[in-house]
C-alpha atoms as a PDB file:
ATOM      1  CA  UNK A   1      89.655  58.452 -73.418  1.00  0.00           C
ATOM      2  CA  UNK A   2      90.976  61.539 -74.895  1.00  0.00           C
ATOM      3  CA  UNK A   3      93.192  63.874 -73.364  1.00  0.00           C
ATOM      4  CA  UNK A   4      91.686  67.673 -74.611  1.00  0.00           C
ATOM      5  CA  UNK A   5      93.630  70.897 -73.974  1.00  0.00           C
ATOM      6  CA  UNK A   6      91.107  73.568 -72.383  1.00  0.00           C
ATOM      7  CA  UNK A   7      91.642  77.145 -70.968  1.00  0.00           C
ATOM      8  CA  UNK A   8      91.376  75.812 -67.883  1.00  0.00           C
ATOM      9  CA  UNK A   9      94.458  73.363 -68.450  1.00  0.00           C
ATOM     10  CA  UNK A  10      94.269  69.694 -69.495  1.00  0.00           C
ATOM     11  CA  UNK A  11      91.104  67.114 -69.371  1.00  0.00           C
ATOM     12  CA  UNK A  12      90.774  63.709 -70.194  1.00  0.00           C
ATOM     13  CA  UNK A  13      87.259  62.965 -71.144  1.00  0.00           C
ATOM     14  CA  UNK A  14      85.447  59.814 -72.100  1.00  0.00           C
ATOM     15  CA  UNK A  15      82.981  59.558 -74.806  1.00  0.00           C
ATOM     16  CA  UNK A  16      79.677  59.969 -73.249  1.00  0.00           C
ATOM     17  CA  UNK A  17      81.046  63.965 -71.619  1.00  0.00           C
ATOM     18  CA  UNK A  18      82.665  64.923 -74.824  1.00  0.00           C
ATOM     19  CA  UNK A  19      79.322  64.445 -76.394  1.00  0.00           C
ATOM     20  CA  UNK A  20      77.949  66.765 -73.986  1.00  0.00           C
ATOM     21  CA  UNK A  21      80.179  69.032 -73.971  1.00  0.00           C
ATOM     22  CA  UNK A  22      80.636  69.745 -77.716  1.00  0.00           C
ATOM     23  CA  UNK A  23      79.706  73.252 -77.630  1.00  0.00           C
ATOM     24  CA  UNK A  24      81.538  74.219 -74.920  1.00  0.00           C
ATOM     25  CA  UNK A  25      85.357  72.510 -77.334  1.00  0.00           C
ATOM     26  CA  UNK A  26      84.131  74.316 -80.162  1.00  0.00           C
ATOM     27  CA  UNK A  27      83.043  77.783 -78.404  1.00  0.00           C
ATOM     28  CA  UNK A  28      86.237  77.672 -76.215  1.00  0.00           C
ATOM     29  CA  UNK A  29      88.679  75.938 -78.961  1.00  0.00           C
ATOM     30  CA  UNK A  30      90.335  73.506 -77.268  1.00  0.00           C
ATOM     31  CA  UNK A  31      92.504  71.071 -78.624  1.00  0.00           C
ATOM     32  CA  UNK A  32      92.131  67.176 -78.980  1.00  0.00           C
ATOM     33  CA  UNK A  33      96.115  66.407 -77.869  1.00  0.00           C
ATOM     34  CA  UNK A  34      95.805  62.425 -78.447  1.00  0.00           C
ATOM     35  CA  UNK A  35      93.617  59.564 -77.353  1.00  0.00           C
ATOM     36  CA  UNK A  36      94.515  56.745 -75.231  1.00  0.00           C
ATOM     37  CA  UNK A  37      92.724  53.482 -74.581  1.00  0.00           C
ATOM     38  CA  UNK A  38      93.877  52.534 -71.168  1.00  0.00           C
ATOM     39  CA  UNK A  39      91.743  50.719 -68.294  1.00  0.00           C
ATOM     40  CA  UNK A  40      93.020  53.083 -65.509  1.00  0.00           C
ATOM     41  CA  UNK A  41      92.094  56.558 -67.371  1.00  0.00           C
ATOM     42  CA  UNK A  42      89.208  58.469 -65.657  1.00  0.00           C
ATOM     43  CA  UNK A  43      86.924  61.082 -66.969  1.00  0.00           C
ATOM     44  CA  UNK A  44      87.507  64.714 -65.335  1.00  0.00           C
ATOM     45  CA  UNK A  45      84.379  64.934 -65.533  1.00  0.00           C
ATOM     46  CA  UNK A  46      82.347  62.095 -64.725  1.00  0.00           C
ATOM     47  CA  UNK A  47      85.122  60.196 -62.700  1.00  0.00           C
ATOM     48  CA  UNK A  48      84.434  56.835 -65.041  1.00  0.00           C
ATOM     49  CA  UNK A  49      86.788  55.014 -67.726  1.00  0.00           C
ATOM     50  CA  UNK A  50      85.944  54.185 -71.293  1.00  0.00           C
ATOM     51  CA  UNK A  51      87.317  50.721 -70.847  1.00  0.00           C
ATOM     52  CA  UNK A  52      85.370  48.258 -68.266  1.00  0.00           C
ATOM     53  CA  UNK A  53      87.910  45.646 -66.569  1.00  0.00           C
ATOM     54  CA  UNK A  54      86.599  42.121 -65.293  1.00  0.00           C
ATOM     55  CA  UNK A  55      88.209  40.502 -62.347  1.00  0.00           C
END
C-alpha cells in the first residue's frame, strides 16, 4: 500500500488503483510519501488491502 499526498489531502492506494490512476499523480503531482506493507491498510479507493490474511 502506498500512502500518496494529493490536493485533496492524503490517500493510501493499493496497486491495482494506482495503476489506474496514473494520469491523474502525474497531471495533479502528488507525492509518493512512503509505502507500507501492512494487512490492515485499505485502499481509499477501492476499500481492499494489498496483503490477503488467512484465518
Amino acid at each position: 500500500m502506498q500512502l500518496w499526498e494529493t490536493p485533496k489531502g492524503d490517500k493510501w492506494l493499493c496497486a491495482g488503483c494506482r495503476d489506474e490512476r496514473l494520469e491523474a499523480i502525474r497531471k495533479e503531482k502528488w507525492r509518493l510519501i512512503f509505502e507500507r506493507l501492512d494487512p490492515e491498510l485499505r485502499c481509499t479507493a477501492c476499500g481492499h488491502g494489498d496483503v490477503d490474511v488467512e484465518d
